[in-house]
PDB file of N, CA and C in Angstrom:
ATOM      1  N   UNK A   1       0.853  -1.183   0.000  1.00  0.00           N
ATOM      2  CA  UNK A   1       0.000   0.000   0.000  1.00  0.00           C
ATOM      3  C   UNK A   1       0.885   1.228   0.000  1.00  0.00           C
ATOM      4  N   UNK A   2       0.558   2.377  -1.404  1.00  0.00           N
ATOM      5  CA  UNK A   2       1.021   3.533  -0.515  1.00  0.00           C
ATOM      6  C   UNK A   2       0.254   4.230  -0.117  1.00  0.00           C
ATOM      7  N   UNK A   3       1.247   5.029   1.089  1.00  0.00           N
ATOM      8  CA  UNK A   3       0.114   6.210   1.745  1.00  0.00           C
ATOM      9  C   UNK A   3       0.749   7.524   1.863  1.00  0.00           C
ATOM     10  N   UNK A   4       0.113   8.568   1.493  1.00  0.00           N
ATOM     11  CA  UNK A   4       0.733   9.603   1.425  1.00  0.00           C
ATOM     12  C   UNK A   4       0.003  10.642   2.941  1.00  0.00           C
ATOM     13  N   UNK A   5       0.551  11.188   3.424  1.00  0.00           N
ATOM     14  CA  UNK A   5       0.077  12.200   4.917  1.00  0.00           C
ATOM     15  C   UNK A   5       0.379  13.717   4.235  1.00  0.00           C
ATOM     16  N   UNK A   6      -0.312  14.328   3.904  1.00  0.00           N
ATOM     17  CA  UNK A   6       0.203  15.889   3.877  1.00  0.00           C
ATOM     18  C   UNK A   6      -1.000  16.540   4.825  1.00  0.00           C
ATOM     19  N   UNK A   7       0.062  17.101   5.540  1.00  0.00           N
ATOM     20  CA  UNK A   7      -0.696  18.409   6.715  1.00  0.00           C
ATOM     21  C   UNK A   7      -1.020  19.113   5.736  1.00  0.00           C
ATOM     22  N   UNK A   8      -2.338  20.111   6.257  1.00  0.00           N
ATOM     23  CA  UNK A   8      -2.243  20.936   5.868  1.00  0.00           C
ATOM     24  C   UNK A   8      -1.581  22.264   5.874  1.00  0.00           C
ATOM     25  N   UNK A   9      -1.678  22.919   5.026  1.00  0.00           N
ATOM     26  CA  UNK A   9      -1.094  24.252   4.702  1.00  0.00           C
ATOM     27  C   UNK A   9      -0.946  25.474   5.976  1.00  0.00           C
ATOM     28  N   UNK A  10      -0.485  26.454   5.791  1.00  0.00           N
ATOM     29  CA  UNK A  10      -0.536  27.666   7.143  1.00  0.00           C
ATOM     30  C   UNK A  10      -1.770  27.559   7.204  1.00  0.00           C
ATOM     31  N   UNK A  11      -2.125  27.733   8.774  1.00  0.00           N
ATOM     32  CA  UNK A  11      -3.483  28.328   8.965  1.00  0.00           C
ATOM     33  C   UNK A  11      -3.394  29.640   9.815  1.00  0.00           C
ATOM     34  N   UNK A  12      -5.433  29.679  10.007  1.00  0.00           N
ATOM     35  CA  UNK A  12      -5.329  31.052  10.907  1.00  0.00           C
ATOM     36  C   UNK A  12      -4.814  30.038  12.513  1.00  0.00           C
ATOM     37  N   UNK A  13      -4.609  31.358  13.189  1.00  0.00           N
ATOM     38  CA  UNK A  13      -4.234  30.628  14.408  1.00  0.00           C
ATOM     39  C   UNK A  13      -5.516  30.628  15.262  1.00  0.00           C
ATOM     40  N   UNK A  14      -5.917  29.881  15.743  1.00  0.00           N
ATOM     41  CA  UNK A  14      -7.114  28.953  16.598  1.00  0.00           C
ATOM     42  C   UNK A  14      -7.658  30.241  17.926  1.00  0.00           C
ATOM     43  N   UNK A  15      -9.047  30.969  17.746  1.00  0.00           N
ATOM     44  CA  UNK A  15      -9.176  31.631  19.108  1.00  0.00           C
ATOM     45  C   UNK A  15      -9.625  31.026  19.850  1.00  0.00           C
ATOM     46  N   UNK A  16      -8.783  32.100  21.003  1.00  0.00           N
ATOM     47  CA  UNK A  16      -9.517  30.957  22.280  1.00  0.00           C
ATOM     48  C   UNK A  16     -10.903  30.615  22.325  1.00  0.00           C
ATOM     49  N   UNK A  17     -11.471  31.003  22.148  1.00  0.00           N
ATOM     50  CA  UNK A  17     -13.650  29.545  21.396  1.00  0.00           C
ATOM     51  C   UNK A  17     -13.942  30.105  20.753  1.00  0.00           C
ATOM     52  N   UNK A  18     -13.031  30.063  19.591  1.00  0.00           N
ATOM     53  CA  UNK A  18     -13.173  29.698  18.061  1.00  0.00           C
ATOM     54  C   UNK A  18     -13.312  28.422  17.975  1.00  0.00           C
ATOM     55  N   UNK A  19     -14.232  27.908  16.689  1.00  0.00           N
ATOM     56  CA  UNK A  19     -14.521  26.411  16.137  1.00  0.00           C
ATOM     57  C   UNK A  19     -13.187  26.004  15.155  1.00  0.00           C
ATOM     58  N   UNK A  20     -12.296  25.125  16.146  1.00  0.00           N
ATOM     59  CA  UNK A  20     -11.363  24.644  15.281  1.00  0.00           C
ATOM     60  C   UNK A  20     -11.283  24.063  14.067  1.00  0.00           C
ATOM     61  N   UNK A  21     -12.343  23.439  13.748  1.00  0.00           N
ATOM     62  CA  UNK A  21     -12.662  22.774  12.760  1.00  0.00           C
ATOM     63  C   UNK A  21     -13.328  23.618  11.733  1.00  0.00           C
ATOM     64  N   UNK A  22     -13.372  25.024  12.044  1.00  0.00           N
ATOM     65  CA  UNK A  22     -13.675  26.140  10.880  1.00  0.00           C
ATOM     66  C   UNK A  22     -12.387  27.434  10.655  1.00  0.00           C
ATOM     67  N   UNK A  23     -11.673  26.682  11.089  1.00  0.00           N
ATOM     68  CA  UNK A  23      -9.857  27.743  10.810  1.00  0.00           C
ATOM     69  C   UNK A  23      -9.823  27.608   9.349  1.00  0.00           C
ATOM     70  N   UNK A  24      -9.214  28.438   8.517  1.00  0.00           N
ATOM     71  CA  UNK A  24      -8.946  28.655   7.320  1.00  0.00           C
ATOM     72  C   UNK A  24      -7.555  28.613   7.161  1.00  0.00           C
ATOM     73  N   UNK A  25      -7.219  28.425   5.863  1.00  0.00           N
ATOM     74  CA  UNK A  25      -5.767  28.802   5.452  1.00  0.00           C
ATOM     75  C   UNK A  25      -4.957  30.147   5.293  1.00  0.00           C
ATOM     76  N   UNK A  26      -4.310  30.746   5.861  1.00  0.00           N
ATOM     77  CA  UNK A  26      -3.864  31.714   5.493  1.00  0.00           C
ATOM     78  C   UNK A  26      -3.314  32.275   4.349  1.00  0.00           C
ATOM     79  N   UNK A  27      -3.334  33.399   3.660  1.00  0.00           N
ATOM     80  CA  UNK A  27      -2.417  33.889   2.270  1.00  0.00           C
ATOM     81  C   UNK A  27      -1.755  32.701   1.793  1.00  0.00           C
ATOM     82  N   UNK A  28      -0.768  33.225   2.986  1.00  0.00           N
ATOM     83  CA  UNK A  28       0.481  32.079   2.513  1.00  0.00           C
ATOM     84  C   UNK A  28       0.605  30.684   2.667  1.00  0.00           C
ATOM     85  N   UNK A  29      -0.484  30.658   2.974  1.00  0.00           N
ATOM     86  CA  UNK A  29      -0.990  28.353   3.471  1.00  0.00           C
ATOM     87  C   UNK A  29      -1.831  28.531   1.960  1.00  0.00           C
ATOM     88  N   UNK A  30      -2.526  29.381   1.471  1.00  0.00           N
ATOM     89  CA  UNK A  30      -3.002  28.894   0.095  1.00  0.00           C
ATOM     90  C   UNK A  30      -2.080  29.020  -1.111  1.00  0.00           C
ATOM     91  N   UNK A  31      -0.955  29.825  -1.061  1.00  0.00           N
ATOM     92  CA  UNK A  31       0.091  29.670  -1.807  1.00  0.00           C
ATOM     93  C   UNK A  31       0.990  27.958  -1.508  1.00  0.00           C
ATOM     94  N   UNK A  32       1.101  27.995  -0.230  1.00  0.00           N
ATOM     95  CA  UNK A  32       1.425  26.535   0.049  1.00  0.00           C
ATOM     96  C   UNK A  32       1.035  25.249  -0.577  1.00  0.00           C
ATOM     97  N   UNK A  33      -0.153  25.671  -0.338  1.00  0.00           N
ATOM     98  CA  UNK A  33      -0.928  24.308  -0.950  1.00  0.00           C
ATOM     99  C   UNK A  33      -1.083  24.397  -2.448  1.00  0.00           C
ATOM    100  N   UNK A  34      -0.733  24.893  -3.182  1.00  0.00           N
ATOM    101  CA  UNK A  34      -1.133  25.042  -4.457  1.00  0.00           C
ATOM    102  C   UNK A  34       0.163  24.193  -4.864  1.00  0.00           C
ATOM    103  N   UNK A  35       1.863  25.331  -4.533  1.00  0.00           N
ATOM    104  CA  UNK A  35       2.895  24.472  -4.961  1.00  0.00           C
ATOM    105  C   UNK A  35       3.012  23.369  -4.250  1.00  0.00           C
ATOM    106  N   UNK A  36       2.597  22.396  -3.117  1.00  0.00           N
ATOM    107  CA  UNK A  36       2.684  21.288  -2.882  1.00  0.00           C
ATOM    108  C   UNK A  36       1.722  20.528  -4.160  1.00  0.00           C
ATOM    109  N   UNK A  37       0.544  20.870  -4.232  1.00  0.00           N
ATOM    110  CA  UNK A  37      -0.412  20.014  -5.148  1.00  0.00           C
ATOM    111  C   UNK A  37       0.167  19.984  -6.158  1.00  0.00           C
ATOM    112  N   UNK A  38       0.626  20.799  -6.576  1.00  0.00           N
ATOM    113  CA  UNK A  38       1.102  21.086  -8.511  1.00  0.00           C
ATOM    114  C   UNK A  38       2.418  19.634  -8.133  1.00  0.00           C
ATOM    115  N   UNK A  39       3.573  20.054  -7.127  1.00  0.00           N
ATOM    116  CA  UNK A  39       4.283  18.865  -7.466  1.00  0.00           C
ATOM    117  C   UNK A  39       3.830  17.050  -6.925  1.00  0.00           C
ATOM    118  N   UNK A  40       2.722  17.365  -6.074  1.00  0.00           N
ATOM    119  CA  UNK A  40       2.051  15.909  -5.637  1.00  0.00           C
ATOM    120  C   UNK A  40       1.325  15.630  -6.485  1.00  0.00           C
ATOM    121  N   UNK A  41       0.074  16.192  -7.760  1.00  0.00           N
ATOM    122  CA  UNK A  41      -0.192  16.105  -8.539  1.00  0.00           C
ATOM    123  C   UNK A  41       0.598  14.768  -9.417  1.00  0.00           C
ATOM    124  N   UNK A  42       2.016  15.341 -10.141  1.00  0.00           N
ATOM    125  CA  UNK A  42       2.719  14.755 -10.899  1.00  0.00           C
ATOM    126  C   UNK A  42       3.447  13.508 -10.214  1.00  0.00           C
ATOM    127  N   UNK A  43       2.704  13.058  -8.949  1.00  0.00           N
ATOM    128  CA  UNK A  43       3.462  12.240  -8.358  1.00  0.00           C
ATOM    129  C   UNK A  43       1.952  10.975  -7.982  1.00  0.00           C
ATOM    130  N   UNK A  44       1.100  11.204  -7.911  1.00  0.00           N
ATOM    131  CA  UNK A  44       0.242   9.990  -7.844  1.00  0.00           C
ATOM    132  C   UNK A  44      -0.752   9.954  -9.109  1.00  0.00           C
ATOM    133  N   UNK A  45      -0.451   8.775  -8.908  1.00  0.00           N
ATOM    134  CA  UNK A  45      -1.411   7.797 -10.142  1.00  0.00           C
ATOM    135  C   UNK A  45      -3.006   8.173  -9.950  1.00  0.00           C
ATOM    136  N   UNK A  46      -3.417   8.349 -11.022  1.00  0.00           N
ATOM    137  CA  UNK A  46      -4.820   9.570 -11.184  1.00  0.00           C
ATOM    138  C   UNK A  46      -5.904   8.187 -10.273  1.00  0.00           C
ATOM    139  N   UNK A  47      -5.223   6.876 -10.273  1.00  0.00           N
ATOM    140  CA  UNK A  47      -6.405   6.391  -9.532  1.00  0.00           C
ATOM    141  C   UNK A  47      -6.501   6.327  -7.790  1.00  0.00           C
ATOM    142  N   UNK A  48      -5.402   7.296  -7.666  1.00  0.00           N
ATOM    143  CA  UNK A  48      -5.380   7.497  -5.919  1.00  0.00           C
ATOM    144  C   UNK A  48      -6.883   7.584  -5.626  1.00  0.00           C
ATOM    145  N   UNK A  49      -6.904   7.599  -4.251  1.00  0.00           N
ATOM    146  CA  UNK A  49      -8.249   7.996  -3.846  1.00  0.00           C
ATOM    147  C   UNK A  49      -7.447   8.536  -2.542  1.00  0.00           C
ATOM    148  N   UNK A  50      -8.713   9.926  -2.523  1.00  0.00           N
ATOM    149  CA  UNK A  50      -8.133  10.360  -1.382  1.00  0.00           C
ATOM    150  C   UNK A  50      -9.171  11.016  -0.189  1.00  0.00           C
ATOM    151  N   UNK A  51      -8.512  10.932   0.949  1.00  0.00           N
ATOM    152  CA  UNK A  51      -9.759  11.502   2.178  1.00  0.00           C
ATOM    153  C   UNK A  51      -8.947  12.286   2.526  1.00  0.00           C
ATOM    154  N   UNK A  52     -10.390  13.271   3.256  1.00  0.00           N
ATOM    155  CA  UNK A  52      -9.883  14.699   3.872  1.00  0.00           C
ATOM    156  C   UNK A  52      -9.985  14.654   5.524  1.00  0.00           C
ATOM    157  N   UNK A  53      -9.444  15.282   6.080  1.00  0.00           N
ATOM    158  CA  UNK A  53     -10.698  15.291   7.607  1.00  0.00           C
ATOM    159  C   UNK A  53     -11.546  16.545   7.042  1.00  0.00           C
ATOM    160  N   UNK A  54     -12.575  17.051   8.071  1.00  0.00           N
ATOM    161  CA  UNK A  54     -13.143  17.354   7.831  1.00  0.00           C
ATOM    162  C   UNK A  54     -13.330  18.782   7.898  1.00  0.00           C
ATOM    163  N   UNK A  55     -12.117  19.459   8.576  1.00  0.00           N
ATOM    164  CA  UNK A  55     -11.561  20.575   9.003  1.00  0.00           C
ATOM    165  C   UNK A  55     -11.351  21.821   7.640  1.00  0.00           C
ATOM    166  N   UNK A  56     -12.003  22.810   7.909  1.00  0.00           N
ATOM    167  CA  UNK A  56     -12.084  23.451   6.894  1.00  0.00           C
ATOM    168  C   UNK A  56     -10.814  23.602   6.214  1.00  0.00           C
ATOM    169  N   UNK A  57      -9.186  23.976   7.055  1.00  0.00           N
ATOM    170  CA  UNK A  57      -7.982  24.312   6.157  1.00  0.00           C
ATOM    171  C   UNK A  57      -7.775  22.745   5.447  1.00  0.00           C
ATOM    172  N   UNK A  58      -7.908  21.643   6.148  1.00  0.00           N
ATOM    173  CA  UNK A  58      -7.681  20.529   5.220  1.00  0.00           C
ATOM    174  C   UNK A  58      -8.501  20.418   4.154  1.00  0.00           C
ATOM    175  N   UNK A  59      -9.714  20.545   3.590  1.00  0.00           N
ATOM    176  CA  UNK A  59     -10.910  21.205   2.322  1.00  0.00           C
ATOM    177  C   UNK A  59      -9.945  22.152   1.671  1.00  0.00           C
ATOM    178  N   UNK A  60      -9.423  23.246   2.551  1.00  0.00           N
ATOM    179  CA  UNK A  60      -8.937  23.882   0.898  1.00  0.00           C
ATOM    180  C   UNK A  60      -7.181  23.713   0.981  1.00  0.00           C
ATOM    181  N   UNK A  61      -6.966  22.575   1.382  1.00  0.00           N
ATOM    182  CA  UNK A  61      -5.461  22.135   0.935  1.00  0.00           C
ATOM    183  C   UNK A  61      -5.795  21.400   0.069  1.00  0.00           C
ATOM    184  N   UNK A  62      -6.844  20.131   0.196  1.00  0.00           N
ATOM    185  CA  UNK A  62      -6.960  19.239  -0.756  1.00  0.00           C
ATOM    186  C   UNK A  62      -7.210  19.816  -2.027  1.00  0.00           C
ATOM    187  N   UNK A  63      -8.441  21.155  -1.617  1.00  0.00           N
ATOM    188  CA  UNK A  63      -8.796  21.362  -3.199  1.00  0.00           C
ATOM    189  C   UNK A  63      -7.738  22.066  -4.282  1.00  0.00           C
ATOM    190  N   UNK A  64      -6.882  22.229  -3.437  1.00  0.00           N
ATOM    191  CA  UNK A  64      -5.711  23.017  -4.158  1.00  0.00           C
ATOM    192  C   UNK A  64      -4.999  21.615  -5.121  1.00  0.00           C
ATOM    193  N   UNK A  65      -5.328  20.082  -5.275  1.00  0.00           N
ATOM    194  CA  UNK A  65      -5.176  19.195  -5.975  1.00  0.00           C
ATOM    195  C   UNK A  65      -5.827  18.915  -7.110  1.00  0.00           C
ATOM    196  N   UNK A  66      -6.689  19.708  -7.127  1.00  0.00           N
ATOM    197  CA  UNK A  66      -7.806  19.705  -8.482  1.00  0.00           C
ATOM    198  C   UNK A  66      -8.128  18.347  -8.374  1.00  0.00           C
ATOM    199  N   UNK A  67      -8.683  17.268  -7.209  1.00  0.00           N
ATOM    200  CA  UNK A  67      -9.028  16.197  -7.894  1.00  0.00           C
ATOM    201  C   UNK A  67     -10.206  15.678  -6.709  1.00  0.00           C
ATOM    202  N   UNK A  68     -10.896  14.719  -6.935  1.00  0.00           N
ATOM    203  CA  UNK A  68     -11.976  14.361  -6.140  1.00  0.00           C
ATOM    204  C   UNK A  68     -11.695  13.952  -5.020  1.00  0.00           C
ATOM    205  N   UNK A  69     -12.190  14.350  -3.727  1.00  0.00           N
ATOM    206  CA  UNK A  69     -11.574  13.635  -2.728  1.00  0.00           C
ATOM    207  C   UNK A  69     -12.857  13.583  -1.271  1.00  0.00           C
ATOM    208  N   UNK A  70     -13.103  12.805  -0.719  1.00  0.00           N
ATOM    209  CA  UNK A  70     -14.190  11.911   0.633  1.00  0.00           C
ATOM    210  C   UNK A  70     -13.304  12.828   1.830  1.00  0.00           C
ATOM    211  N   UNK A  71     -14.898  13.447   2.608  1.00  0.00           N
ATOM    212  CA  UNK A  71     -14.344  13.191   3.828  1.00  0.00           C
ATOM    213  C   UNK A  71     -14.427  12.384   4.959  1.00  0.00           C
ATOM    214  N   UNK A  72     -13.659  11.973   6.221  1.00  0.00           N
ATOM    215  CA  UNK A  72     -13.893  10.862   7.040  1.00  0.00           C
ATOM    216  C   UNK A  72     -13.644  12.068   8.240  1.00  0.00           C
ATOM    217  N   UNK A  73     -14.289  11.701   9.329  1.00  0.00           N
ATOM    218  CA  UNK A  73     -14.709  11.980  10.268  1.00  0.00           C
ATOM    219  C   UNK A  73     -13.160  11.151  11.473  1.00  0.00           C
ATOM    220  N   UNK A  74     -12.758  10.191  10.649  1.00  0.00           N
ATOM    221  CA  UNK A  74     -11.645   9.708  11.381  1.00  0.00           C
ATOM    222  C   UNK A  74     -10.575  10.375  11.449  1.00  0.00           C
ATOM    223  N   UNK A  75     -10.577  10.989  10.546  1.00  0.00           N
ATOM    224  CA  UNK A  75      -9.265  11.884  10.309  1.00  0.00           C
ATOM    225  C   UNK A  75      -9.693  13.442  10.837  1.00  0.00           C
ATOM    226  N   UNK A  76      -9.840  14.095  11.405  1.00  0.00           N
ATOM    227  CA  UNK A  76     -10.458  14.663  12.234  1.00  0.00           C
ATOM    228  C   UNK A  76      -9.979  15.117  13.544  1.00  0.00           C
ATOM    229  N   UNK A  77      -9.543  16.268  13.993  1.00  0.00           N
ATOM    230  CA  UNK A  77      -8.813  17.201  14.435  1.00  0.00           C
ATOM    231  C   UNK A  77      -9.805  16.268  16.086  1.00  0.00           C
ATOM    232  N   UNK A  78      -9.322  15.807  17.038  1.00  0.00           N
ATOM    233  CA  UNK A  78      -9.621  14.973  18.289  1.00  0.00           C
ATOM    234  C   UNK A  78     -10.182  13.400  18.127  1.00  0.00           C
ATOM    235  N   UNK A  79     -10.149  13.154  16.624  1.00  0.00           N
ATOM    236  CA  UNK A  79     -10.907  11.578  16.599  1.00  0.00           C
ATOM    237  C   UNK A  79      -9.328  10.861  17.415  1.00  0.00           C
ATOM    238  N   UNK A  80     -10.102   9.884  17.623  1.00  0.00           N
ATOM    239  CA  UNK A  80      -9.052   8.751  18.588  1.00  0.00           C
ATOM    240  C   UNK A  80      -8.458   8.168  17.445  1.00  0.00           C
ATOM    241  N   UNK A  81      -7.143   7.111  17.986  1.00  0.00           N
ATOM    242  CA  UNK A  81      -6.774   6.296  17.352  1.00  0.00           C
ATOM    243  C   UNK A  81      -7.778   5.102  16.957  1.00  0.00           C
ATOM    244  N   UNK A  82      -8.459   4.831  17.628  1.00  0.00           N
ATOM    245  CA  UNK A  82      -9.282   3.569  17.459  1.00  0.00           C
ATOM    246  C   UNK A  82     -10.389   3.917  16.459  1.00  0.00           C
ATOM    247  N   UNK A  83     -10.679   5.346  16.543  1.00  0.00           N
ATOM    248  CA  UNK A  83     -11.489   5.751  15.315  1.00  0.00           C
ATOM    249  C   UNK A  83     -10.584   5.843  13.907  1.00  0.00           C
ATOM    250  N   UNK A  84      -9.547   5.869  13.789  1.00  0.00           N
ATOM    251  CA  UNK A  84      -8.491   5.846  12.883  1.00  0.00           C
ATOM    252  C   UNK A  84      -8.459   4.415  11.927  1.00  0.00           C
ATOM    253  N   UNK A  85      -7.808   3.731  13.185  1.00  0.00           N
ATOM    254  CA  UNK A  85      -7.261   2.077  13.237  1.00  0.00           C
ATOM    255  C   UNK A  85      -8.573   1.738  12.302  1.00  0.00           C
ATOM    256  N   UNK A  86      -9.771   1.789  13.370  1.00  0.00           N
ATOM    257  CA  UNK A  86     -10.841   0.666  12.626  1.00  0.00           C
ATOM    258  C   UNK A  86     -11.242   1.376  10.937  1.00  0.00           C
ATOM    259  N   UNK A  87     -11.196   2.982  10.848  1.00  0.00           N
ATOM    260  CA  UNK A  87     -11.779   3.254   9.431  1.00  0.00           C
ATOM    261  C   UNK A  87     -10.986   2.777   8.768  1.00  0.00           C
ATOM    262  N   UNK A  88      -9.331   3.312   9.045  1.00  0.00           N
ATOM    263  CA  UNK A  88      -8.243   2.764   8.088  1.00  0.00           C
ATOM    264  C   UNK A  88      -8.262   1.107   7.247  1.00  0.00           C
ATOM    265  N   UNK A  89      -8.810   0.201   8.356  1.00  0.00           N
ATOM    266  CA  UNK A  89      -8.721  -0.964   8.273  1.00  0.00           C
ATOM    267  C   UNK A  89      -9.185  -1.611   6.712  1.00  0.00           C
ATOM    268  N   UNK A  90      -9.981  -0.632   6.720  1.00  0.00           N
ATOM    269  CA  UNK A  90     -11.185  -1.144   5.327  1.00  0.00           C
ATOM    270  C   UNK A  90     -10.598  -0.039   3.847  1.00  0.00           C
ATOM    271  N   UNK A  91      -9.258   0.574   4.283  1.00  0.00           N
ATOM    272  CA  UNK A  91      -9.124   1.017   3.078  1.00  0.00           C
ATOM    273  C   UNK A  91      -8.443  -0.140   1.696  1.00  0.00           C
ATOM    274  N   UNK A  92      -7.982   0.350   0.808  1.00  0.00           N
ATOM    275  CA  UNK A  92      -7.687  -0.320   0.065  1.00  0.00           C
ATOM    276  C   UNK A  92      -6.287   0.682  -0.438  1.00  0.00           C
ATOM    277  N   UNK A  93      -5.142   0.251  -1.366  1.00  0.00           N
ATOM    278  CA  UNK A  93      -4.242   0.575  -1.583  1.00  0.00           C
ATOM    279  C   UNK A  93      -4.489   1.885  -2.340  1.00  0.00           C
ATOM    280  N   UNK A  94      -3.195   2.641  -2.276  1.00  0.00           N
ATOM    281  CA  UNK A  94      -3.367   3.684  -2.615  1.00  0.00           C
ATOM    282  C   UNK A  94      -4.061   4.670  -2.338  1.00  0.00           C
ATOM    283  N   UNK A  95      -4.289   5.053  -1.359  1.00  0.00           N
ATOM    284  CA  UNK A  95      -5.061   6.158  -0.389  1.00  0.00           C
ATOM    285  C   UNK A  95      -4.199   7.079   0.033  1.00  0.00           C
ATOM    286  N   UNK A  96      -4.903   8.367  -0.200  1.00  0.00           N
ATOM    287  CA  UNK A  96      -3.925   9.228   0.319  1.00  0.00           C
ATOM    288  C   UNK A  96      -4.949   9.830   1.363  1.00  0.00           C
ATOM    289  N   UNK A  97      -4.195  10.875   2.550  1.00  0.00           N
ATOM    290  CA  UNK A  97      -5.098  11.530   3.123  1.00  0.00           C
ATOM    291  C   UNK A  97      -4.403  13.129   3.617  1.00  0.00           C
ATOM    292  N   UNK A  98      -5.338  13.400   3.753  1.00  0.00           N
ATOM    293  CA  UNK A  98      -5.153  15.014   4.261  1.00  0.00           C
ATOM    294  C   UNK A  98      -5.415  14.904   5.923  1.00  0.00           C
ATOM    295  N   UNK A  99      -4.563  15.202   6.822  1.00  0.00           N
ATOM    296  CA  UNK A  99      -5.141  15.000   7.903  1.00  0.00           C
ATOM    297  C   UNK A  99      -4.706  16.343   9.366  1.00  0.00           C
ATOM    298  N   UNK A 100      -5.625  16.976   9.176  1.00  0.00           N
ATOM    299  CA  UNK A 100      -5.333  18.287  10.326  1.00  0.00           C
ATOM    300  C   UNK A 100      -4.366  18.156  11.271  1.00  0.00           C
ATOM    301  N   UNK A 101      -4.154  16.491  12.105  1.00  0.00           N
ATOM    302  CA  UNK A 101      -4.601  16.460  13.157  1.00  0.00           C
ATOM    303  C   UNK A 101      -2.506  15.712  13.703  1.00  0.00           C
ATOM    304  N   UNK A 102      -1.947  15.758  12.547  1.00  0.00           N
ATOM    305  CA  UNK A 102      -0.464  15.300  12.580  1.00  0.00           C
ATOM    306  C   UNK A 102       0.688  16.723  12.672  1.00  0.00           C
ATOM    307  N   UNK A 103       1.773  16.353  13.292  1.00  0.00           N
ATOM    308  CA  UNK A 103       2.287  17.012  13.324  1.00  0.00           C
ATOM    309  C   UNK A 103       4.148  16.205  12.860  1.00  0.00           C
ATOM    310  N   UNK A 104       5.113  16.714  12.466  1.00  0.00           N
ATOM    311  CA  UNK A 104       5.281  17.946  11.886  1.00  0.00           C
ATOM    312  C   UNK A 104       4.817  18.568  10.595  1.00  0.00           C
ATOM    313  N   UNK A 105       4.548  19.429  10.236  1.00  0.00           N
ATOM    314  CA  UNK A 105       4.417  19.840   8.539  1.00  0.00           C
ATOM    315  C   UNK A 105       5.442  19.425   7.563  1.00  0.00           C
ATOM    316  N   UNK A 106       5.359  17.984   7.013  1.00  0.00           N
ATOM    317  CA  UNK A 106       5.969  17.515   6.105  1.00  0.00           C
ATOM    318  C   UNK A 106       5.135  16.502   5.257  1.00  0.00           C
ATOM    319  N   UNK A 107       5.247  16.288   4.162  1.00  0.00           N
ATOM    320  CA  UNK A 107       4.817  15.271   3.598  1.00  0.00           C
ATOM    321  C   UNK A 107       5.964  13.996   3.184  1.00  0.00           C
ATOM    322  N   UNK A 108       5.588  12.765   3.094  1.00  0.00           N
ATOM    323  CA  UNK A 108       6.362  11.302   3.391  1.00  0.00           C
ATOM    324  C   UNK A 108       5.239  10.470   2.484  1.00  0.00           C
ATOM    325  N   UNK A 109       6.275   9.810   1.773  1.00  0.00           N
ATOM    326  CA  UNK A 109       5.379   8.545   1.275  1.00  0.00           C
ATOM    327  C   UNK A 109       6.280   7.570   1.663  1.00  0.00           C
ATOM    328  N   UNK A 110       5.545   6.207   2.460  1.00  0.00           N
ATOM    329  CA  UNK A 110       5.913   5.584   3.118  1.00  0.00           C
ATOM    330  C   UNK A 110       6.143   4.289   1.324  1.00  0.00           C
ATOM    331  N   UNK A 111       7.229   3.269   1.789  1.00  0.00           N
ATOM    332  CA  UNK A 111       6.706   2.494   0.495  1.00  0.00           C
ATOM    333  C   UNK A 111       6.046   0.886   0.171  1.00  0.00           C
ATOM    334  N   UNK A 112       5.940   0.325  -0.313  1.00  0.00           N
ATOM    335  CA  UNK A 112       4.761  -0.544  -0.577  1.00  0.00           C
ATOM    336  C   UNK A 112       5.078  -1.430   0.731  1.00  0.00           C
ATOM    337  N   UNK A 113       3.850  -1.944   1.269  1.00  0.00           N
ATOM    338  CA  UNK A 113       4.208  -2.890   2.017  1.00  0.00           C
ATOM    339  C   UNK A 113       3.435  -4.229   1.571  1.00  0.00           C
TER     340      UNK A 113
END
């Protein structure tokens, strides 16, 4: 399987009760995400499939990929591991995901296992 992890892009920074899960990308997190997509683009096979969480800056990192992509609720800025583990379980190869909720800001493709 590969799997690709890209954080998303800069965001706004989180107010104190502000809805985290409605933070946006900043200027320069949508410039981000554009040159990450343009070179991840040329790097997966058009039959990837890919999930988002559900977090608004991860929506417009992905869409900065021009390509179709599901969101899961697992991937999701406080879902547990066990909400992870069990969705993951049922994926199938080649999945990529967008996921708020990792840290550091890098992207990694792990390779086939």
């Amino acid at each position: 399987m590969d799997l690709i992890l890209w954080r998303h892009a800069e965001a706004l920074e989180a107010a104190a009760e502000g809805d985290d899960m409605a933070r946006v990308l900043t200027t320069r997190g949508e410039k981000q995400a554009v040159r990450m997509a343009t070179w991840l683009d040329r790097q997966l096979p058009d039959s990837t499939r890919i999930w988002v969480s559900p977090a608004q800056r991860t929506e417009q990192t992905a869409a900065a990929l021009g390509r179709k992509f599901r969101f899961s609720p697992a991937l999701a800025p406080g879902a547990t591991v066990d909400q992870l583990l069990s969705w993951s379980s049922g994926l199938t190869p080649r999945a990529a995901f967008w996921w708020s909720g990792i840290n550091p800001n890098w992207v990694r493709q792990f390779p086939s296992c």
